[in-house]
PDB file of N, CA and C in Angstrom:
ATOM      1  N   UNK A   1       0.841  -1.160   0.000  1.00  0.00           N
ATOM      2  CA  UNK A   1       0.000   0.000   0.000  1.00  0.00           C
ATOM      3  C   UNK A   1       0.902   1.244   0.000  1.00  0.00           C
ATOM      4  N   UNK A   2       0.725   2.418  -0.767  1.00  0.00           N
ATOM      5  CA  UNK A   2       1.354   3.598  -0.700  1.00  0.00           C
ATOM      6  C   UNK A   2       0.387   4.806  -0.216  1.00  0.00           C
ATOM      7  N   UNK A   3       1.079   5.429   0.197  1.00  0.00           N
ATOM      8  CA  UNK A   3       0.425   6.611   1.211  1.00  0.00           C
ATOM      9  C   UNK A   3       0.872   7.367   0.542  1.00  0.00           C
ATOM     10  N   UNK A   4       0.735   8.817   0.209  1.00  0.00           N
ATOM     11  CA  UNK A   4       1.098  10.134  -0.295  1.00  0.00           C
ATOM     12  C   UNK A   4       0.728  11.139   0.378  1.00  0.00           C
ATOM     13  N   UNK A   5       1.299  12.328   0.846  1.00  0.00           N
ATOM     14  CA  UNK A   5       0.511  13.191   1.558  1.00  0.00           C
ATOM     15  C   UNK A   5       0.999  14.609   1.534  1.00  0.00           C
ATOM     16  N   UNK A   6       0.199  15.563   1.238  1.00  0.00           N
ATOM     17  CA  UNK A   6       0.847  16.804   1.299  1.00  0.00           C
ATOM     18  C   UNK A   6       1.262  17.442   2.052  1.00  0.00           C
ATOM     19  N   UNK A   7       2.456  17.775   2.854  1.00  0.00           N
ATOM     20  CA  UNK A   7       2.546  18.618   3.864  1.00  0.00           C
ATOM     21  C   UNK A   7       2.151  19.849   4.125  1.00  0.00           C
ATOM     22  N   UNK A   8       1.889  20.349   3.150  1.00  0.00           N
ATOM     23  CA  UNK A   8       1.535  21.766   3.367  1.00  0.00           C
ATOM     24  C   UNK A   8      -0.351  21.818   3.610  1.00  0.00           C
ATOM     25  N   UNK A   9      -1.007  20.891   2.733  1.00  0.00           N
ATOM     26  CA  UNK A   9      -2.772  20.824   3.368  1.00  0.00           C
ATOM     27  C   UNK A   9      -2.609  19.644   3.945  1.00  0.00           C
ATOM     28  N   UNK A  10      -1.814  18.672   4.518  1.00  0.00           N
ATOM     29  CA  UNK A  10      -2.134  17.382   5.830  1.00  0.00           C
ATOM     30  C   UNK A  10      -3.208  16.834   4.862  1.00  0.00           C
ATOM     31  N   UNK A  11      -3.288  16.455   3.636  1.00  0.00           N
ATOM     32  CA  UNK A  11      -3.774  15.692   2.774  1.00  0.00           C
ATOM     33  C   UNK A  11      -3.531  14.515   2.600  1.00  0.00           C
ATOM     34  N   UNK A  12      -3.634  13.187   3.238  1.00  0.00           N
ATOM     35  CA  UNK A  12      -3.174  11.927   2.613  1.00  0.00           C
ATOM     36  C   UNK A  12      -4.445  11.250   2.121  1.00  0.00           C
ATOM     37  N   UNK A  13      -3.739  10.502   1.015  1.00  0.00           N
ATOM     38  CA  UNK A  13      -4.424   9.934   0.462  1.00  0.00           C
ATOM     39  C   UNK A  13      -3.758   8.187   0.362  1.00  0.00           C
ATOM     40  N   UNK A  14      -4.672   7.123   0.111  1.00  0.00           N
ATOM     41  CA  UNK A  14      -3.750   5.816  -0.056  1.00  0.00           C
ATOM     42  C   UNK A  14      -4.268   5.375  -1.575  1.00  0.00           C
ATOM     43  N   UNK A  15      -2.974   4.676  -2.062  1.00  0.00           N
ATOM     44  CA  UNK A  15      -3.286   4.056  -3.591  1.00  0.00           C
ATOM     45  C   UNK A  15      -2.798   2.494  -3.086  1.00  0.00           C
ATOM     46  N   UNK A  16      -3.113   2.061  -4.351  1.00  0.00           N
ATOM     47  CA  UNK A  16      -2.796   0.358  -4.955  1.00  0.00           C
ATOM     48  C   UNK A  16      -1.725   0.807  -5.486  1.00  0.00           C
ATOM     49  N   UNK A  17      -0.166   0.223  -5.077  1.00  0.00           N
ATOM     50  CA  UNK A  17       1.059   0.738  -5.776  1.00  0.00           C
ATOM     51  C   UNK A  17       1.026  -0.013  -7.179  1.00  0.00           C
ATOM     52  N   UNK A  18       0.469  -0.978  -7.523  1.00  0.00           N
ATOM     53  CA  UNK A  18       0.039  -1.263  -9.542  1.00  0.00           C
ATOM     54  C   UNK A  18      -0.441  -0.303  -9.796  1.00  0.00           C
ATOM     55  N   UNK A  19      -1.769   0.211  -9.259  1.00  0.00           N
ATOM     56  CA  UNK A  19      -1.919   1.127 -10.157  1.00  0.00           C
ATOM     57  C   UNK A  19      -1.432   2.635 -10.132  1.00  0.00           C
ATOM     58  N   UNK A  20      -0.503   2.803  -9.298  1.00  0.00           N
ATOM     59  CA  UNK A  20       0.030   3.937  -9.212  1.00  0.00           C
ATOM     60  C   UNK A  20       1.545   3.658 -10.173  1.00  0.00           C
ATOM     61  N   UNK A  21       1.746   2.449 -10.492  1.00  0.00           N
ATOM     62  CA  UNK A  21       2.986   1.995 -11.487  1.00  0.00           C
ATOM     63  C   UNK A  21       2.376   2.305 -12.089  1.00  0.00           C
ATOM     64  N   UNK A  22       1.030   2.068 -12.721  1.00  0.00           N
ATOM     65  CA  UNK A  22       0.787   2.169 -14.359  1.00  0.00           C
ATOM     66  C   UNK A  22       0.676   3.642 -14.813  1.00  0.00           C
ATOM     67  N   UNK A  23      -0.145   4.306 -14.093  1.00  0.00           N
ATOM     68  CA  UNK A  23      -0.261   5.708 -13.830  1.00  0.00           C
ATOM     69  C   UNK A  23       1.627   6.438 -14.122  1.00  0.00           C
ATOM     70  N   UNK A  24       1.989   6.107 -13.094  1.00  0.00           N
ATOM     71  CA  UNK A  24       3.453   7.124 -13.132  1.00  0.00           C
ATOM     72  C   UNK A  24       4.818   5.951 -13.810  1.00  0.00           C
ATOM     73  N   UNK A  25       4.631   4.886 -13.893  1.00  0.00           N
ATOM     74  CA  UNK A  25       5.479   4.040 -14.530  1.00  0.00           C
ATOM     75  C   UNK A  25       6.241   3.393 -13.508  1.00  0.00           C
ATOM     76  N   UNK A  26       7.183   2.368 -13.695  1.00  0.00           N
ATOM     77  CA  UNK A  26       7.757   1.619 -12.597  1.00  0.00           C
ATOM     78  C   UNK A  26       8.959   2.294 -12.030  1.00  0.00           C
ATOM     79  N   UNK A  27       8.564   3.266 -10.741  1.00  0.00           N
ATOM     80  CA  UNK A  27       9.548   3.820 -10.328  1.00  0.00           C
ATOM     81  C   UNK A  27       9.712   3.988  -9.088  1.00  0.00           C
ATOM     82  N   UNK A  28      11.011   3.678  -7.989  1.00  0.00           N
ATOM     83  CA  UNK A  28      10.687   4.083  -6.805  1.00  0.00           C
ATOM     84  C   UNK A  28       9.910   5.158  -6.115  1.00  0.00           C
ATOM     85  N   UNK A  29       9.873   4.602  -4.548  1.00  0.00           N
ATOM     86  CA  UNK A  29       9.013   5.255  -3.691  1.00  0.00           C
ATOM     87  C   UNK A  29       9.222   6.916  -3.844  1.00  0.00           C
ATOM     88  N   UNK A  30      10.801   7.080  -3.729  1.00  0.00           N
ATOM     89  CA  UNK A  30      11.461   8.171  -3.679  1.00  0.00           C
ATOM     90  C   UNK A  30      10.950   9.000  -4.839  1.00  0.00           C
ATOM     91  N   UNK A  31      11.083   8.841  -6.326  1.00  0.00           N
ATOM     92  CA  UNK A  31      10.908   9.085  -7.487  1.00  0.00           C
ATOM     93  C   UNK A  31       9.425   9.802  -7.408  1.00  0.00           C
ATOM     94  N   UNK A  32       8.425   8.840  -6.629  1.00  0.00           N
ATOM     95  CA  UNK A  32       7.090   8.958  -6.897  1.00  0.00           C
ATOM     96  C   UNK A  32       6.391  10.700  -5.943  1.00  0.00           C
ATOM     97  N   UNK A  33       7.526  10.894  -5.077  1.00  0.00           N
ATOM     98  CA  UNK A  33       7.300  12.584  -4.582  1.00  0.00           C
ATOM     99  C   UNK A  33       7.122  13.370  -5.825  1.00  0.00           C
ATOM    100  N   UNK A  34       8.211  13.148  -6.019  1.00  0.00           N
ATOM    101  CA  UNK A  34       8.566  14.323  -7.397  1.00  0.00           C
ATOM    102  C   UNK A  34       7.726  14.090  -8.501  1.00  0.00           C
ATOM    103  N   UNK A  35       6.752  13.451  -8.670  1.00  0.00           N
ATOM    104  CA  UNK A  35       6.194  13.088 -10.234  1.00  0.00           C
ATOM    105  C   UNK A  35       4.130  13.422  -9.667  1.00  0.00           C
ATOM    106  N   UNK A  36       4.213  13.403  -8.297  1.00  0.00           N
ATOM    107  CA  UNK A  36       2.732  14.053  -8.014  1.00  0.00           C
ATOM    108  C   UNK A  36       2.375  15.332  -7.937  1.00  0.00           C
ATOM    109  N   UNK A  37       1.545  15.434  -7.484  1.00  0.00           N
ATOM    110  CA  UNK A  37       0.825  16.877  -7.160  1.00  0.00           C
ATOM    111  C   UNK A  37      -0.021  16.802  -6.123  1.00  0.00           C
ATOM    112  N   UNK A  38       0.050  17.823  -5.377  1.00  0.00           N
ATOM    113  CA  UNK A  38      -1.300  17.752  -4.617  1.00  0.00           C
ATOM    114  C   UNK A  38      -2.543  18.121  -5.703  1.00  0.00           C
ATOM    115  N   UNK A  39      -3.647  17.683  -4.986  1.00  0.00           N
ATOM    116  CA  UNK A  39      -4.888  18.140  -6.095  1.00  0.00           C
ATOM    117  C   UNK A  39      -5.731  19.668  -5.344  1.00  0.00           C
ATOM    118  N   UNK A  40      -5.350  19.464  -4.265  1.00  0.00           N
ATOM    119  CA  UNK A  40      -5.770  20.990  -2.935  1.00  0.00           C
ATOM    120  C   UNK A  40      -4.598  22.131  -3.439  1.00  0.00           C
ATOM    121  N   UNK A  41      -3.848  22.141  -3.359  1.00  0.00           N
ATOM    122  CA  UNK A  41      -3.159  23.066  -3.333  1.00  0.00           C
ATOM    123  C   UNK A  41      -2.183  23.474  -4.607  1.00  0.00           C
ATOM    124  N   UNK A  42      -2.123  22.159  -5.507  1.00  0.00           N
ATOM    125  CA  UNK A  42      -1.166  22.250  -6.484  1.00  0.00           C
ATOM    126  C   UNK A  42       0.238  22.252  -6.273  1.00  0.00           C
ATOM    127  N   UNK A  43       0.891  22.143  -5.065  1.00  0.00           N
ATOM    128  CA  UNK A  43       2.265  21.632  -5.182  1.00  0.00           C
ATOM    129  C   UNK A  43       3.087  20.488  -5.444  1.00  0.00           C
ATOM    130  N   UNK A  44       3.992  20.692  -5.862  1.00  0.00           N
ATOM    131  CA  UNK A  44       4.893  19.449  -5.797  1.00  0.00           C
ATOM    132  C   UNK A  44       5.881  19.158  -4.805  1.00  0.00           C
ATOM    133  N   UNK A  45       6.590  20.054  -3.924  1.00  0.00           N
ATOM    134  CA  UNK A  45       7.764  20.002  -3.396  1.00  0.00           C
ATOM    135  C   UNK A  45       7.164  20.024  -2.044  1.00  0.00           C
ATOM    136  N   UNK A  46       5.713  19.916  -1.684  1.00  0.00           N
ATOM    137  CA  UNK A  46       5.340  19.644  -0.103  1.00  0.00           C
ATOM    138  C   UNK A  46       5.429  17.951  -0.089  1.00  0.00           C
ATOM    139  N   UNK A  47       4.741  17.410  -1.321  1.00  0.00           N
ATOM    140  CA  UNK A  47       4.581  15.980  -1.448  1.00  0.00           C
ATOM    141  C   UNK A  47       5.573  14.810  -0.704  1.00  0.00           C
ATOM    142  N   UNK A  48       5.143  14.062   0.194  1.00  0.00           N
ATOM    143  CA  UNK A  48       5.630  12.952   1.114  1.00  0.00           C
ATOM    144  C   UNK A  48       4.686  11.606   0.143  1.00  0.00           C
ATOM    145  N   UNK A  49       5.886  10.577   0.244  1.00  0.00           N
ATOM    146  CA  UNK A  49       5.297   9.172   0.152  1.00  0.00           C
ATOM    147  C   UNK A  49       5.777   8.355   0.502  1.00  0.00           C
ATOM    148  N   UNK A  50       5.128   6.856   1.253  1.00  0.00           N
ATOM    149  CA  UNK A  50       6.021   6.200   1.833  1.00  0.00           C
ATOM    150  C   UNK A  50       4.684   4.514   1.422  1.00  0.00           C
ATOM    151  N   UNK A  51       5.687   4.121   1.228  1.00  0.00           N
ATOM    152  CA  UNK A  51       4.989   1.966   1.258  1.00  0.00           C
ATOM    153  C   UNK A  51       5.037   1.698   2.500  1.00  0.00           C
ATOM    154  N   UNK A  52       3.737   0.995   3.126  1.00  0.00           N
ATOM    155  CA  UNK A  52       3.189   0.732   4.090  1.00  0.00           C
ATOM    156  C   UNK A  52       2.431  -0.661   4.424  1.00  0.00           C
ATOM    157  N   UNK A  53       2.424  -1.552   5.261  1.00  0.00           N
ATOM    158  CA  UNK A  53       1.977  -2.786   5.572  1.00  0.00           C
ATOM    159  C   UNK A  53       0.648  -2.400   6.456  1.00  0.00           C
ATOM    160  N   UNK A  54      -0.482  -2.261   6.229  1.00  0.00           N
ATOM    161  CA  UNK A  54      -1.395  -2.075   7.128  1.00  0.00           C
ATOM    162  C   UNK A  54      -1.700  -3.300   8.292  1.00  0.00           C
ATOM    163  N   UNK A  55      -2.054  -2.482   9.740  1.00  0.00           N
ATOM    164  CA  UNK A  55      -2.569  -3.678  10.627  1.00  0.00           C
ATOM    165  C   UNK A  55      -3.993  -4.097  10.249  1.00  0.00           C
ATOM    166  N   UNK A  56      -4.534  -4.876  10.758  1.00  0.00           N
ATOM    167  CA  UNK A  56      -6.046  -5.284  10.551  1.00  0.00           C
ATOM    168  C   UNK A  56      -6.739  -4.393  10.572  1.00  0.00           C
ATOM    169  N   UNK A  57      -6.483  -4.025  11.758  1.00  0.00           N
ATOM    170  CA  UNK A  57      -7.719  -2.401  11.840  1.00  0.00           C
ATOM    171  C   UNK A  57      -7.662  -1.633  10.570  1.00  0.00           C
ATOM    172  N   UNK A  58      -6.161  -1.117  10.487  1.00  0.00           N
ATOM    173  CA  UNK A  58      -6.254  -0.317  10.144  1.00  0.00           C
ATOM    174  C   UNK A  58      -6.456  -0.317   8.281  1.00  0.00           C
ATOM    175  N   UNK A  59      -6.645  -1.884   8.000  1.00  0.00           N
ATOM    176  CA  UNK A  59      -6.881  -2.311   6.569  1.00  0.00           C
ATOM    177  C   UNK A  59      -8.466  -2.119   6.397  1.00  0.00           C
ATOM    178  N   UNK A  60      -8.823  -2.269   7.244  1.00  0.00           N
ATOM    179  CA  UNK A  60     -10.531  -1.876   7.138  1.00  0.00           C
ATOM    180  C   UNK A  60     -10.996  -0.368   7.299  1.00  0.00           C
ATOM    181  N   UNK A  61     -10.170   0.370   7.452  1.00  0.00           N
ATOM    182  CA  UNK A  61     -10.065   2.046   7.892  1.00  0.00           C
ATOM    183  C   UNK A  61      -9.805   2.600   6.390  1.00  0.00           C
ATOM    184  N   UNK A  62      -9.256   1.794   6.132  1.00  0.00           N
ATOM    185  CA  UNK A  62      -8.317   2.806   5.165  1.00  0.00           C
ATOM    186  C   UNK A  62      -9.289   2.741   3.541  1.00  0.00           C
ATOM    187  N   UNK A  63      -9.228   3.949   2.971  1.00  0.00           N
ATOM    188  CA  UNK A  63     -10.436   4.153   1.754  1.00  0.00           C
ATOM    189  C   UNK A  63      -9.106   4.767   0.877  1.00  0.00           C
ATOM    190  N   UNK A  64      -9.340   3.604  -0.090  1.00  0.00           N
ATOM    191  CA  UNK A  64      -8.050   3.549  -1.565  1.00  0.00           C
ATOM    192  C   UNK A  64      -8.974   4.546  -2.451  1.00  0.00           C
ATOM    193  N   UNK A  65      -8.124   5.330  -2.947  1.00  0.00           N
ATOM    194  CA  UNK A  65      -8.035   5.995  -4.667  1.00  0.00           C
ATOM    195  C   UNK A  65      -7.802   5.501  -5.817  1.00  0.00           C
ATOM    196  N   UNK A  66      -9.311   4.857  -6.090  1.00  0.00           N
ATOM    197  CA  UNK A  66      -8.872   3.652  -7.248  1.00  0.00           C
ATOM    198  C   UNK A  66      -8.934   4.074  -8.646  1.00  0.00           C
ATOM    199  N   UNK A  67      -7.552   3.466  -9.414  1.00  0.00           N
ATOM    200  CA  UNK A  67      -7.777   4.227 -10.751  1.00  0.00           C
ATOM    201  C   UNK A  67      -9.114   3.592 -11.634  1.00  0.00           C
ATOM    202  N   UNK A  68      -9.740   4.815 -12.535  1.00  0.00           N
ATOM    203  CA  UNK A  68     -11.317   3.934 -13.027  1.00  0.00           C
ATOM    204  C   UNK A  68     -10.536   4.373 -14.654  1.00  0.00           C
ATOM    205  N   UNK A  69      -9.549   4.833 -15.148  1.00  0.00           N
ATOM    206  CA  UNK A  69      -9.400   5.392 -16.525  1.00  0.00           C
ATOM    207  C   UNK A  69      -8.551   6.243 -16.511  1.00  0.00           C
ATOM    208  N   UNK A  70      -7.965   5.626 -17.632  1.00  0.00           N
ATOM    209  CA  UNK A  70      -6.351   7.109 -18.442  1.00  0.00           C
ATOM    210  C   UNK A  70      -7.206   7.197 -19.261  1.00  0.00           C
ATOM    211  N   UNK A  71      -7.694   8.928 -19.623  1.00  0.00           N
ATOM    212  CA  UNK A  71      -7.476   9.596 -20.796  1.00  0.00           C
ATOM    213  C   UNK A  71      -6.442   9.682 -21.221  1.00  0.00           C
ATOM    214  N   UNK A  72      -6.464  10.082 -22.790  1.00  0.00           N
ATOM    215  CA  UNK A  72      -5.597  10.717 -23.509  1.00  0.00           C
ATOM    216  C   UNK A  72      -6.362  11.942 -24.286  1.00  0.00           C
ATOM    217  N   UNK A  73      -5.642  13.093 -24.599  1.00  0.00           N
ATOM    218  CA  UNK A  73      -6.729  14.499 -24.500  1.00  0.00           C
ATOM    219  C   UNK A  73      -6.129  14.326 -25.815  1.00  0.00           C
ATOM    220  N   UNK A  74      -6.500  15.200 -27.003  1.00  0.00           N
ATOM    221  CA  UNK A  74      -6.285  14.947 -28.520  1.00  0.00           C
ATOM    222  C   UNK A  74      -6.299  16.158 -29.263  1.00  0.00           C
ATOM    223  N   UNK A  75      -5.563  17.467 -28.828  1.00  0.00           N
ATOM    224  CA  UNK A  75      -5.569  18.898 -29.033  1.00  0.00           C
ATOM    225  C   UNK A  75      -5.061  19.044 -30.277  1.00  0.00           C
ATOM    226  N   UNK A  76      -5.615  19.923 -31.271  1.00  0.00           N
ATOM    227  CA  UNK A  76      -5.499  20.358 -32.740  1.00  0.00           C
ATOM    228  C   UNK A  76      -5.055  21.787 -32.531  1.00  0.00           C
ATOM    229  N   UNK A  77      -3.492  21.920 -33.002  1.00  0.00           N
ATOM    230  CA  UNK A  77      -2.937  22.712 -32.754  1.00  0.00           C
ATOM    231  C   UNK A  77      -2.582  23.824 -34.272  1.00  0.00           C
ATOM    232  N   UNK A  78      -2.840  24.770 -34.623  1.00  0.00           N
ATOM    233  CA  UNK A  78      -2.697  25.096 -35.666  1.00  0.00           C
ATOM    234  C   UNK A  78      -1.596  26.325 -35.931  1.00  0.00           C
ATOM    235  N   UNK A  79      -1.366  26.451 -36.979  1.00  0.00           N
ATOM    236  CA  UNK A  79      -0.172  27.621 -37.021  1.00  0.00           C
ATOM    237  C   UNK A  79      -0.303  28.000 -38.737  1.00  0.00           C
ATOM    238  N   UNK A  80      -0.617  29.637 -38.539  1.00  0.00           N
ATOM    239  CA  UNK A  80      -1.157  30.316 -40.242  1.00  0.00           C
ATOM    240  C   UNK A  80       0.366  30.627 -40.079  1.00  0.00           C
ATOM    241  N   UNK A  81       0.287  30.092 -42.123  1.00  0.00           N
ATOM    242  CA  UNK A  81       1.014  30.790 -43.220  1.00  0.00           C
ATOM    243  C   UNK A  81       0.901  31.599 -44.072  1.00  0.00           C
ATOM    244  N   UNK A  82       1.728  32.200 -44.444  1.00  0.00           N
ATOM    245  CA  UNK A  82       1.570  33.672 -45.129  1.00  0.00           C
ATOM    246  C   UNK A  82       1.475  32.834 -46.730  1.00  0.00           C
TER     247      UNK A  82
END
């Protein structure tokens, strides 16, 4: 289980580390600060993450951020000639 959390809004959130590989690609824990965002505040450089073994309790506590879909956005970019 991976935890992420913003320091600056005390935001954590928990993922499924697959689908946080597929999302950001196969990269350490360390790596995975630098490649988020908070979604509250928009930073990057408050961002904490750490892999975690939950106790019993606290596996029934805990409410995952499950991925449902990657877009891909498909922007038509144009540029006039004289």
């Amino acid at each position: 289980m991976a935890g992420i959390r913003c320091a600056r809004c005390n935001l954590k959130r928990f993922y499924k580390p697959l689908e946080l590989r597929e999302v950001i690609g196969n990269v350490t824990i360390d790596e995975v600060q630098g490649k988020v965002r908070c979604q509250n505040c928009g930073s990057r450089e408050w961002m904490e993450a750490e892999l975690f073994h939950p106790t019993g309790e606290q596996a029934h506590k805990i409410r995952f951020r499950r991925l449902v879909e990657i877009r891909w956005e498909r922007r038509v970019i144009w540029r006039d000639e004289a």
